[in-house]
PDB file of N, CA and C in Angstrom:
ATOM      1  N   UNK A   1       3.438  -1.802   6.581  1.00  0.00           N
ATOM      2  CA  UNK A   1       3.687  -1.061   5.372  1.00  0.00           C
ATOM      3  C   UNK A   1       4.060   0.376   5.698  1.00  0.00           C
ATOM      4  N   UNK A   2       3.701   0.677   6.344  1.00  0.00           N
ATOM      5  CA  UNK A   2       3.858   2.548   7.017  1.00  0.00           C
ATOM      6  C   UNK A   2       4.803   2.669   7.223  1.00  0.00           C
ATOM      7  N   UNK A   3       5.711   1.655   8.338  1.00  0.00           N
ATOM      8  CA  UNK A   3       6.682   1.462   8.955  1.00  0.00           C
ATOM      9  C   UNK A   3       7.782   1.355   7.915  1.00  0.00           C
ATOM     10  N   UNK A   4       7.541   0.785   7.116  1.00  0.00           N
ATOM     11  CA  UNK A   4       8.637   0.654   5.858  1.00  0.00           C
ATOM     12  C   UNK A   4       9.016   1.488   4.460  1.00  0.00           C
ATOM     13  N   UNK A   5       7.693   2.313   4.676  1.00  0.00           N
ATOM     14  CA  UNK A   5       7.581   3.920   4.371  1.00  0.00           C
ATOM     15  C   UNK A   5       8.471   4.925   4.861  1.00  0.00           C
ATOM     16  N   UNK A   6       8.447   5.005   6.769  1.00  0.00           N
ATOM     17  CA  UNK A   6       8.584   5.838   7.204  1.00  0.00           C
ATOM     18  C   UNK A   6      10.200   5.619   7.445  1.00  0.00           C
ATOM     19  N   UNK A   7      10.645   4.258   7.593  1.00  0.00           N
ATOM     20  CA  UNK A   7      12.055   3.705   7.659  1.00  0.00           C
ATOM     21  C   UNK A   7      12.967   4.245   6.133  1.00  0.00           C
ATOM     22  N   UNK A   8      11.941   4.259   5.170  1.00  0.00           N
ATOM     23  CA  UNK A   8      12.465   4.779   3.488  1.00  0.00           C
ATOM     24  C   UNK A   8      13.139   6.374   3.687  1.00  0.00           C
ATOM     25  N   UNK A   9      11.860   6.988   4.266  1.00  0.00           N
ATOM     26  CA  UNK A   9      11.972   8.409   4.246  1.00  0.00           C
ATOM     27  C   UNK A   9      12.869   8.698   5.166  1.00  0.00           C
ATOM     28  N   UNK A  10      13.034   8.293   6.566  1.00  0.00           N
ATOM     29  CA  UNK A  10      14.167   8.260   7.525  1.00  0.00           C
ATOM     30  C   UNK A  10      15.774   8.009   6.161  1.00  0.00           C
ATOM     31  N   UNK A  11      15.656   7.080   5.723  1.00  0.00           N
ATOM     32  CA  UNK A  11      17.026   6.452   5.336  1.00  0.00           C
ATOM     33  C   UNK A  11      17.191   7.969   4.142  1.00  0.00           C
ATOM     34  N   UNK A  12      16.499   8.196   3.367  1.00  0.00           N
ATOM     35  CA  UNK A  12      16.549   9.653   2.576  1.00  0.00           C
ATOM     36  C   UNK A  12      16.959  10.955   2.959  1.00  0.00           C
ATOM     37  N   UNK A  13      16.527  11.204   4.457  1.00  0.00           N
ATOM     38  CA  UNK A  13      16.670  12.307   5.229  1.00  0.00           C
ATOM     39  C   UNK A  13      18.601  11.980   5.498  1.00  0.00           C
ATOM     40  N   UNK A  14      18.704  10.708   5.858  1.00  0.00           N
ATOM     41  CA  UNK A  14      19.584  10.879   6.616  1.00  0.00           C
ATOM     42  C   UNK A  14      20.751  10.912   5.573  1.00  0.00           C
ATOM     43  N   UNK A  15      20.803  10.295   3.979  1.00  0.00           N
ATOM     44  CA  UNK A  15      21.492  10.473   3.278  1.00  0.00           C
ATOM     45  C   UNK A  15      21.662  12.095   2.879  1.00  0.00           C
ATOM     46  N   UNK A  16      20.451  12.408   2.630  1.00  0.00           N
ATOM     47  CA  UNK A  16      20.660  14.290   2.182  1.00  0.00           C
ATOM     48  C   UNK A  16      20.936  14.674   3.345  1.00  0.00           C
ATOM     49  N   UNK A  17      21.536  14.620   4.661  1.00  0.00           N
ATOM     50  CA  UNK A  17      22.178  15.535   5.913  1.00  0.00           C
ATOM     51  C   UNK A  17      23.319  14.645   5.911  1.00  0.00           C
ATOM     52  N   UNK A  18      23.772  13.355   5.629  1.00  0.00           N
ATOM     53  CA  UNK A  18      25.135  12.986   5.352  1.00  0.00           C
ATOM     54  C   UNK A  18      26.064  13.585   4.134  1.00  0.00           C
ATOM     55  N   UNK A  19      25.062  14.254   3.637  1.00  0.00           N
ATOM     56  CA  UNK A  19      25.661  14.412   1.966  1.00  0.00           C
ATOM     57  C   UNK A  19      26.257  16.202   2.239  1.00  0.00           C
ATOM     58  N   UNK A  20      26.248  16.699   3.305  1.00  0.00           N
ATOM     59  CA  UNK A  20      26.368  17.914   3.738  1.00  0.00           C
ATOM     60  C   UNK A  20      27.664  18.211   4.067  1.00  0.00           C
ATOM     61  N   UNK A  21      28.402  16.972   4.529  1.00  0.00           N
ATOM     62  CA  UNK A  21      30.071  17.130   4.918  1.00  0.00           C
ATOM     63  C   UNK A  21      30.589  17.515   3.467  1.00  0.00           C
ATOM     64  N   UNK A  22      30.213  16.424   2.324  1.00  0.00           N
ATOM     65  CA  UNK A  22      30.720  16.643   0.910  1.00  0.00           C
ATOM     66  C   UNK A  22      30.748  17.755   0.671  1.00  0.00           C
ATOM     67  N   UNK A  23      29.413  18.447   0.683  1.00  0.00           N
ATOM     68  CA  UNK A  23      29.324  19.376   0.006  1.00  0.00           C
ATOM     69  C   UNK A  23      30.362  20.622   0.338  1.00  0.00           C
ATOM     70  N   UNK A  24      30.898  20.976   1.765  1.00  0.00           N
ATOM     71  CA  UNK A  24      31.791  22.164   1.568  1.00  0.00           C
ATOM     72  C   UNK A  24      33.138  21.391   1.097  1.00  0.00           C
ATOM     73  N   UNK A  25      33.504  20.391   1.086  1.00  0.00           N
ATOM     74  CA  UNK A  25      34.660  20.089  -0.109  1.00  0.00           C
ATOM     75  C   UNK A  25      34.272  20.175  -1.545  1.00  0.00           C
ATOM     76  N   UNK A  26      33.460  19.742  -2.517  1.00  0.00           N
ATOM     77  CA  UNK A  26      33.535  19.638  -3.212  1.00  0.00           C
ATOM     78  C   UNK A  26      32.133  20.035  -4.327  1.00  0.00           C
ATOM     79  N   UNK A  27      31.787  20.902  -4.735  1.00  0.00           N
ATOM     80  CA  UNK A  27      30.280  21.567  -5.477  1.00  0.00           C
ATOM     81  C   UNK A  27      30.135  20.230  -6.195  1.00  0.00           C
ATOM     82  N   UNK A  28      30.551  19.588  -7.040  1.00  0.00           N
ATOM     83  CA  UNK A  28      30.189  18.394  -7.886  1.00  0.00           C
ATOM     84  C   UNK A  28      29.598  17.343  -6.773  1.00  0.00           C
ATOM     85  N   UNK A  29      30.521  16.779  -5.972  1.00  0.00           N
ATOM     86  CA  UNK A  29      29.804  15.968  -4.881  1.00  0.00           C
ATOM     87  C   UNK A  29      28.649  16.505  -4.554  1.00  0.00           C
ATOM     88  N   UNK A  30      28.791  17.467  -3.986  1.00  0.00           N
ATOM     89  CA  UNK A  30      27.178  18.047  -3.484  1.00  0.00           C
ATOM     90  C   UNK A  30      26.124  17.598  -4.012  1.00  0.00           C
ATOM     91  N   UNK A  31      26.274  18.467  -5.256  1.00  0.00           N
ATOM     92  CA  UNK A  31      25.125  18.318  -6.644  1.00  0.00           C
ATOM     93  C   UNK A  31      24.797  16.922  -6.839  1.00  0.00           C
ATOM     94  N   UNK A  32      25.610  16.386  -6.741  1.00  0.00           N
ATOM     95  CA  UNK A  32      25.635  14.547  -7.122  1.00  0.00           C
ATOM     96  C   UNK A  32      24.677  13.599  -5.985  1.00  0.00           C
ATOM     97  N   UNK A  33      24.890  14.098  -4.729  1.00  0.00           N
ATOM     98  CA  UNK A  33      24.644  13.549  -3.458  1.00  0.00           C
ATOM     99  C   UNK A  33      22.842  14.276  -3.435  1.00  0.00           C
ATOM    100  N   UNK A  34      22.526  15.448  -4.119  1.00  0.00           N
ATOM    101  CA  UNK A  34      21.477  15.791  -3.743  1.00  0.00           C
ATOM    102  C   UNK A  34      20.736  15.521  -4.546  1.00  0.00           C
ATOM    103  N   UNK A  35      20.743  15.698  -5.773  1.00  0.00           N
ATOM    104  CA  UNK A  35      20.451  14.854  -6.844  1.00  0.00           C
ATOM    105  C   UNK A  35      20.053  13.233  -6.672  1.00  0.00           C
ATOM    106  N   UNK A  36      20.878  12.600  -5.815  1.00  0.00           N
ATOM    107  CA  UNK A  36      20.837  10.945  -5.431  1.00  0.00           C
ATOM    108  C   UNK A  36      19.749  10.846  -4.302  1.00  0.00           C
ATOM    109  N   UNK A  37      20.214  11.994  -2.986  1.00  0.00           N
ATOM    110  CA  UNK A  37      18.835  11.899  -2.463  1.00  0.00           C
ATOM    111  C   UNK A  37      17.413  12.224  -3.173  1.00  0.00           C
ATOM    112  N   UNK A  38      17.251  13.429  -3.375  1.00  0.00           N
ATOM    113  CA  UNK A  38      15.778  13.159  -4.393  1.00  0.00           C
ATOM    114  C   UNK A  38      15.345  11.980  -5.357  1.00  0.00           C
ATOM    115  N   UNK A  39      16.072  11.798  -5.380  1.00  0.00           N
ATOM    116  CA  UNK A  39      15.743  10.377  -6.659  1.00  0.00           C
ATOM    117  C   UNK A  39      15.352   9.575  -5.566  1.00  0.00           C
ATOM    118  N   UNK A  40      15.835   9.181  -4.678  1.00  0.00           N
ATOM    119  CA  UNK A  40      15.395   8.320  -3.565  1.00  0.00           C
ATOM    120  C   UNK A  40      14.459   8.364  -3.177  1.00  0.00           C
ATOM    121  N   UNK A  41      14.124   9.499  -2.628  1.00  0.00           N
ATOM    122  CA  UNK A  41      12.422  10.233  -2.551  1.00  0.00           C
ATOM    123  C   UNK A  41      11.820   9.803  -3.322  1.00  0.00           C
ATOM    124  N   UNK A  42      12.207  10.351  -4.158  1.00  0.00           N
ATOM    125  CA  UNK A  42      10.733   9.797  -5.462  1.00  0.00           C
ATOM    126  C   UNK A  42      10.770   8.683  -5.431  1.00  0.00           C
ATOM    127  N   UNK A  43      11.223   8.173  -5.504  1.00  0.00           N
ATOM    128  CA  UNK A  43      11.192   6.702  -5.822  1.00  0.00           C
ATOM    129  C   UNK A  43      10.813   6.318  -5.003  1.00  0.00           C
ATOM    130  N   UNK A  44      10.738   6.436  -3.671  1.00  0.00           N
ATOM    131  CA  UNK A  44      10.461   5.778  -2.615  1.00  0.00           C
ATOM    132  C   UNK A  44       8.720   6.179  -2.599  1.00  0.00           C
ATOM    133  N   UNK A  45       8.749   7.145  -2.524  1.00  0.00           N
ATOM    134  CA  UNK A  45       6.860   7.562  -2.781  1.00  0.00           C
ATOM    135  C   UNK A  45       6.602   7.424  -4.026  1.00  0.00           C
ATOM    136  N   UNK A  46       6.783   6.523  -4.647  1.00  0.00           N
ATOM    137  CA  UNK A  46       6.156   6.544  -6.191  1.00  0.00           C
ATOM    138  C   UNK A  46       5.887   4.861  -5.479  1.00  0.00           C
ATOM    139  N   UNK A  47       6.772   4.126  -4.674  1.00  0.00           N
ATOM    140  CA  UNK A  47       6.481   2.858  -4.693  1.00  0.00           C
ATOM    141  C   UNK A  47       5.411   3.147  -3.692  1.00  0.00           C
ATOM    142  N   UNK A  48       5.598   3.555  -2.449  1.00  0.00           N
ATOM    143  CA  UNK A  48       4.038   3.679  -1.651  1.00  0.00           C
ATOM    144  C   UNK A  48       2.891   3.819  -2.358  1.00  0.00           C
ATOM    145  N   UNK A  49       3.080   4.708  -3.194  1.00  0.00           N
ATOM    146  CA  UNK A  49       1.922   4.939  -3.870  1.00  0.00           C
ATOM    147  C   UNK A  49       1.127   4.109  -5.025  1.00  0.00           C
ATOM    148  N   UNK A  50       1.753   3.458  -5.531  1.00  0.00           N
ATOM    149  CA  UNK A  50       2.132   1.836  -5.978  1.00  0.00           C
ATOM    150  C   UNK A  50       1.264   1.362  -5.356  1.00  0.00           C
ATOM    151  N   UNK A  51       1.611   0.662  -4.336  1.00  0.00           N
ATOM    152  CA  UNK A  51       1.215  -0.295  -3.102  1.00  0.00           C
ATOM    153  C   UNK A  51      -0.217   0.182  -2.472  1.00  0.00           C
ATOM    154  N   UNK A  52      -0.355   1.237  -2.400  1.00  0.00           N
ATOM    155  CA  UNK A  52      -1.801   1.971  -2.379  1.00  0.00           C
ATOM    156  C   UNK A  52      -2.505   1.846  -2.538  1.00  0.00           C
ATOM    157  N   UNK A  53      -2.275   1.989  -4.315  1.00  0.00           N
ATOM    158  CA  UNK A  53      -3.178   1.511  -5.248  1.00  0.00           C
ATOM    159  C   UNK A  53      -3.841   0.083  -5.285  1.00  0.00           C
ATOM    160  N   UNK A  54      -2.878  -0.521  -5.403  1.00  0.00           N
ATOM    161  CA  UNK A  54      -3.102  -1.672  -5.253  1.00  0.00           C
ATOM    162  C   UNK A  54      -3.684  -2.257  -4.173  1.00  0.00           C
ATOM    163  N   UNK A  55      -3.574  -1.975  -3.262  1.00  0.00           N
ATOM    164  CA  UNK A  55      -4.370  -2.312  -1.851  1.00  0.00           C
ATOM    165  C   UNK A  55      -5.715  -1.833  -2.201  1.00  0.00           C
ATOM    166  N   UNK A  56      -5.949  -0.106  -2.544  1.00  0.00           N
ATOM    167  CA  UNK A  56      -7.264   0.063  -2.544  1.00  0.00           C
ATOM    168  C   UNK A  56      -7.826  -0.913  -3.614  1.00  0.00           C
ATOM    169  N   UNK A  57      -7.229  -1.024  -4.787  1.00  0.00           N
ATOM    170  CA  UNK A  57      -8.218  -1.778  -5.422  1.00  0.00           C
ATOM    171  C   UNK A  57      -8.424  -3.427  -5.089  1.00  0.00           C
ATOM    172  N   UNK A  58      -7.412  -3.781  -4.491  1.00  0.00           N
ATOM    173  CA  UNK A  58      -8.050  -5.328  -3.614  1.00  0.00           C
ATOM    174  C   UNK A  58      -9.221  -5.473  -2.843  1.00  0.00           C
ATOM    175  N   UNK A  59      -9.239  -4.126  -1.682  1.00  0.00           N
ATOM    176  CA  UNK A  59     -10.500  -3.615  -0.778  1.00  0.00           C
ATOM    177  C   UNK A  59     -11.718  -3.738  -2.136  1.00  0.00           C
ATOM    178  N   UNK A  60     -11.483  -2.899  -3.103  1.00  0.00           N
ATOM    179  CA  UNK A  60     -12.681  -2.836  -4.010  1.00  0.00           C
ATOM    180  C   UNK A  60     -13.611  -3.668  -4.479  1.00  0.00           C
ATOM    181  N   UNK A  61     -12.608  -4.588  -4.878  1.00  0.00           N
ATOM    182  CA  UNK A  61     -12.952  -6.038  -5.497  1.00  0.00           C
ATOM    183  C   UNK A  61     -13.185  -6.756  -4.369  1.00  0.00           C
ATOM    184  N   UNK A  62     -12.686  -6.803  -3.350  1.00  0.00           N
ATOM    185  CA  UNK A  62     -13.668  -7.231  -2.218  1.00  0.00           C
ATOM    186  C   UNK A  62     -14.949  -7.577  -1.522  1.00  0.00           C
ATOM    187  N   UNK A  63     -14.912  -5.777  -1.500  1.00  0.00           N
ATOM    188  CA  UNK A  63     -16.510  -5.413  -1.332  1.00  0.00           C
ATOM    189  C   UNK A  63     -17.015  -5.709  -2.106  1.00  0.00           C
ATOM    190  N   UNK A  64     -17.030  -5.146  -3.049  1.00  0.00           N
ATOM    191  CA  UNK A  64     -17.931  -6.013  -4.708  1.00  0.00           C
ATOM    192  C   UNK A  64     -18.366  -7.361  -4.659  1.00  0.00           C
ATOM    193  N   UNK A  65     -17.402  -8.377  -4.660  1.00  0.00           N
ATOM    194  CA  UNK A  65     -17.816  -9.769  -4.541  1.00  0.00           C
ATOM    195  C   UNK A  65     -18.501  -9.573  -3.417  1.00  0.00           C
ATOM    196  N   UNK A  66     -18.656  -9.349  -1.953  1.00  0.00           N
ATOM    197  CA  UNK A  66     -19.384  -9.720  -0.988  1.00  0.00           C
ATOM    198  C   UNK A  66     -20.747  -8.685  -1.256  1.00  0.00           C
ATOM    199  N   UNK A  67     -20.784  -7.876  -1.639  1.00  0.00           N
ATOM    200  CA  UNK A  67     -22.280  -7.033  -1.839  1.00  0.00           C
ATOM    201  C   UNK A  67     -23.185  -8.132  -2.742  1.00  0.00           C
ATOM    202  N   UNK A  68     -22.311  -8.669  -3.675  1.00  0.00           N
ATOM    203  CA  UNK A  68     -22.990  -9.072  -5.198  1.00  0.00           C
ATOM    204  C   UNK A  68     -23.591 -10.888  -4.700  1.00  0.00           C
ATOM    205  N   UNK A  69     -22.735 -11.259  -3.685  1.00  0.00           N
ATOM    206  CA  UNK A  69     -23.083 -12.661  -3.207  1.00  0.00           C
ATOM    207  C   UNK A  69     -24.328 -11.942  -2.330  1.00  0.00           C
ATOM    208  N   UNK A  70     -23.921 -11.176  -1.492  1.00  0.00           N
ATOM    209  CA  UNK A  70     -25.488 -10.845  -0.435  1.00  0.00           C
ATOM    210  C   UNK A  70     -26.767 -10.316  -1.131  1.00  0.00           C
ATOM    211  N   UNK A  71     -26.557  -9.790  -2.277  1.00  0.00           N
ATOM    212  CA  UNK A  71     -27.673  -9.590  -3.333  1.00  0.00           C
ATOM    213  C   UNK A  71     -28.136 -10.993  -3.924  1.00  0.00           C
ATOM    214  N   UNK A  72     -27.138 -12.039  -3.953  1.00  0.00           N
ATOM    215  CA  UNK A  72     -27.795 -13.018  -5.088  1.00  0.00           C
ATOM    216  C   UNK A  72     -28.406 -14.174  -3.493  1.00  0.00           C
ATOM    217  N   UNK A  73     -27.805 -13.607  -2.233  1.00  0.00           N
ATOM    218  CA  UNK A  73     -28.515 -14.470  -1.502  1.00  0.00           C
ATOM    219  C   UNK A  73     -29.767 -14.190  -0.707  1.00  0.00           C
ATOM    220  N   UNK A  74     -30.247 -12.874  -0.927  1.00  0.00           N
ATOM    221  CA  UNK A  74     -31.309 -12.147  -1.238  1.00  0.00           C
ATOM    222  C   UNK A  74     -32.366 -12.682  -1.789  1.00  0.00           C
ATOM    223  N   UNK A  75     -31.840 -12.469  -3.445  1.00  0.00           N
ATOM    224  CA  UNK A  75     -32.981 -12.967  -4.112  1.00  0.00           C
ATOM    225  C   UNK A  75     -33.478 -14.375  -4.094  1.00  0.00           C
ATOM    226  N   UNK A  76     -32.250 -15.256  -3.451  1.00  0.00           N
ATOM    227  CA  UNK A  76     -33.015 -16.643  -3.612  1.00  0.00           C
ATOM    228  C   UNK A  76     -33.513 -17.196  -2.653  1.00  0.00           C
ATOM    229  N   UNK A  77     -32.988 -16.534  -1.129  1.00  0.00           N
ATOM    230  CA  UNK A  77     -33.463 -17.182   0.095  1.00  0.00           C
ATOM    231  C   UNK A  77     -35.086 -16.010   0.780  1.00  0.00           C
ATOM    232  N   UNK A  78     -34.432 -14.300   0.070  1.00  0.00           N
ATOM    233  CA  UNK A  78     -35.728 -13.826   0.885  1.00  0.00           C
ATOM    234  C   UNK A  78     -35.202 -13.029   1.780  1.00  0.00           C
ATOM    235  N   UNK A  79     -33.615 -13.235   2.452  1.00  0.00           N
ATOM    236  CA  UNK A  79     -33.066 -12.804   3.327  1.00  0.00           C
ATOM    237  C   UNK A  79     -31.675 -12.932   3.601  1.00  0.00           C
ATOM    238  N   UNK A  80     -31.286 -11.610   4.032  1.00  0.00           N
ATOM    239  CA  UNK A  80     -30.077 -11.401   3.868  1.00  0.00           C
ATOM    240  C   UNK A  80     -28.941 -12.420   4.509  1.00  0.00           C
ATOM    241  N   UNK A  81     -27.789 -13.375   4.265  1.00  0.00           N
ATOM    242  CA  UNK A  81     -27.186 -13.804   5.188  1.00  0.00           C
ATOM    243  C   UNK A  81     -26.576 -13.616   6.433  1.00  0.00           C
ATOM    244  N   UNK A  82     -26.374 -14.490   7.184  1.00  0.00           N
ATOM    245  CA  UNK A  82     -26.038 -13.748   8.540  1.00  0.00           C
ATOM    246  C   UNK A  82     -24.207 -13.776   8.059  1.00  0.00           C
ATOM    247  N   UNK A  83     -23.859 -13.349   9.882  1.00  0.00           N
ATOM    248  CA  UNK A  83     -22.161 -12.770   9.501  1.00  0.00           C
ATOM    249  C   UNK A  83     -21.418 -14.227   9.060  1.00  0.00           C
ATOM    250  N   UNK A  84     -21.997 -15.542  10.093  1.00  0.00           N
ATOM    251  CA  UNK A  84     -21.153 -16.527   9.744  1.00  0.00           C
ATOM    252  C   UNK A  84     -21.404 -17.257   8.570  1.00  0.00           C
ATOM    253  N   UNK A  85     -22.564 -17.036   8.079  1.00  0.00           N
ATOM    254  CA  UNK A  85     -23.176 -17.947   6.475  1.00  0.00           C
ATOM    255  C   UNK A  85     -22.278 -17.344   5.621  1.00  0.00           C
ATOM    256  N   UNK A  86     -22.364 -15.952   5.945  1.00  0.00           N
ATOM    257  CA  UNK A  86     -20.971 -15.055   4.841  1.00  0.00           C
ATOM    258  C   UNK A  86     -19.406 -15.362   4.622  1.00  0.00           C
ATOM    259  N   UNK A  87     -18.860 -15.736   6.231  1.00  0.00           N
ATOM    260  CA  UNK A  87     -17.672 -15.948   6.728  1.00  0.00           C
ATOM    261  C   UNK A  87     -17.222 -17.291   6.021  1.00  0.00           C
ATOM    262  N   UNK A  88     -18.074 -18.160   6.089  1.00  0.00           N
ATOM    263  CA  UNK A  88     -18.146 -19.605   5.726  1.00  0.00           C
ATOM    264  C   UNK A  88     -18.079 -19.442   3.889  1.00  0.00           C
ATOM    265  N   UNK A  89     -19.122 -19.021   3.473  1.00  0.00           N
ATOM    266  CA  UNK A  89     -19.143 -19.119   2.320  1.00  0.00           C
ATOM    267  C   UNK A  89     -18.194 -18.320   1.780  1.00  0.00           C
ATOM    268  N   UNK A  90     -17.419 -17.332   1.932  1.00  0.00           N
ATOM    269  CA  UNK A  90     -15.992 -16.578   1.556  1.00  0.00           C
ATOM    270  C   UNK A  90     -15.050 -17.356   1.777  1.00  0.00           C
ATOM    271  N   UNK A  91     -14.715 -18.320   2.757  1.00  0.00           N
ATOM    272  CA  UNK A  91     -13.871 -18.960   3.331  1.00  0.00           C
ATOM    273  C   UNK A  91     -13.473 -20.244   2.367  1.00  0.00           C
ATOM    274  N   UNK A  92     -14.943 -20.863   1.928  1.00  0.00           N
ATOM    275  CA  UNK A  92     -14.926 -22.073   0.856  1.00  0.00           C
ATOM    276  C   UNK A  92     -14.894 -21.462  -0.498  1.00  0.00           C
ATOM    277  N   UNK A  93     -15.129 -20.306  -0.548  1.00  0.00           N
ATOM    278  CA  UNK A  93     -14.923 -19.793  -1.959  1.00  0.00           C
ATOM    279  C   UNK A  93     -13.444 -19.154  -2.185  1.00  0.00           C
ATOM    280  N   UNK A  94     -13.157 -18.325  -1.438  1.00  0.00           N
ATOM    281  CA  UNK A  94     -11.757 -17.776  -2.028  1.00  0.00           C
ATOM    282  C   UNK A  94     -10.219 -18.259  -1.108  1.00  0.00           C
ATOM    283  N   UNK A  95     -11.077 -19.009   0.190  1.00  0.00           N
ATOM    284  CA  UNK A  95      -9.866 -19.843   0.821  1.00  0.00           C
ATOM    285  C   UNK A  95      -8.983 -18.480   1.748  1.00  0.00           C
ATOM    286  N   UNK A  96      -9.597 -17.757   2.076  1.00  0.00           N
ATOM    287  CA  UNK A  96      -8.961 -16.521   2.784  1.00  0.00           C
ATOM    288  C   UNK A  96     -10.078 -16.241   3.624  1.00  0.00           C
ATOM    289  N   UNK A  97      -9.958 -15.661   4.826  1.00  0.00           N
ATOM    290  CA  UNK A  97     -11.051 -15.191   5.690  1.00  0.00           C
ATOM    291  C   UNK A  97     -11.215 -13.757   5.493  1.00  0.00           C
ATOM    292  N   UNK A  98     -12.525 -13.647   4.892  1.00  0.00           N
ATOM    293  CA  UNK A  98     -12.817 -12.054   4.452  1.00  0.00           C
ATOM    294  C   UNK A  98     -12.293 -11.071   6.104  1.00  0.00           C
ATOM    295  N   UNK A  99     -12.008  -9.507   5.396  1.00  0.00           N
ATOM    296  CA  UNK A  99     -11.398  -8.673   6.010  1.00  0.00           C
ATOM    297  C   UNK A  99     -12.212  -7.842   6.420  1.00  0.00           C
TER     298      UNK A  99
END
């Protein structure tokens, strides 16, 4: 994901320093070309930031379910599960190997 961040912002840079020949021909091109790069920018960090979000709140809901199972296996066994009773039981429950 970084990588495809940092490949975004590369491809932005390199349009606003391509957009530099235009500009001593023509003030409208310029304006047009710099204008197009920023929009790119933003846009490009509005989607990272997007994706962020969303990641952190997957992590969230994560942790949550696994705190709230080790609390309810707490109260009924006495004791906390070990790593693989956890691994196992995440594994048959959500079909993904916790992270």
């Amino acid at each position: 994901m970084f990588f495809r961040v940092l490949t975004a912002g590369a491809l932005c840079v390199a349009i606003a320093f391509g957009s530099a020949a235009p500009a001593l021909a023509d003030g409208a091109a310029s304006t047009r070309n710099i204008i197009i790069a920023g929009a790119a920018a933003v846009a490009g960090f509005f989607t990272w930031s997007h994706h962020q979000r969303i990641k952190k709140q997957e992590q969230q809901e994560q942790s949550r379910r696994q705190q709230a199972y080790r609390e309810w296996y707490y109260k009924k066994y006495g004791r906390y599960p070990t790593d693989q009773e956890f691994r196992d039981w995440y594994a048959k429950t959500y079909g993904v190997a916790p992270t």
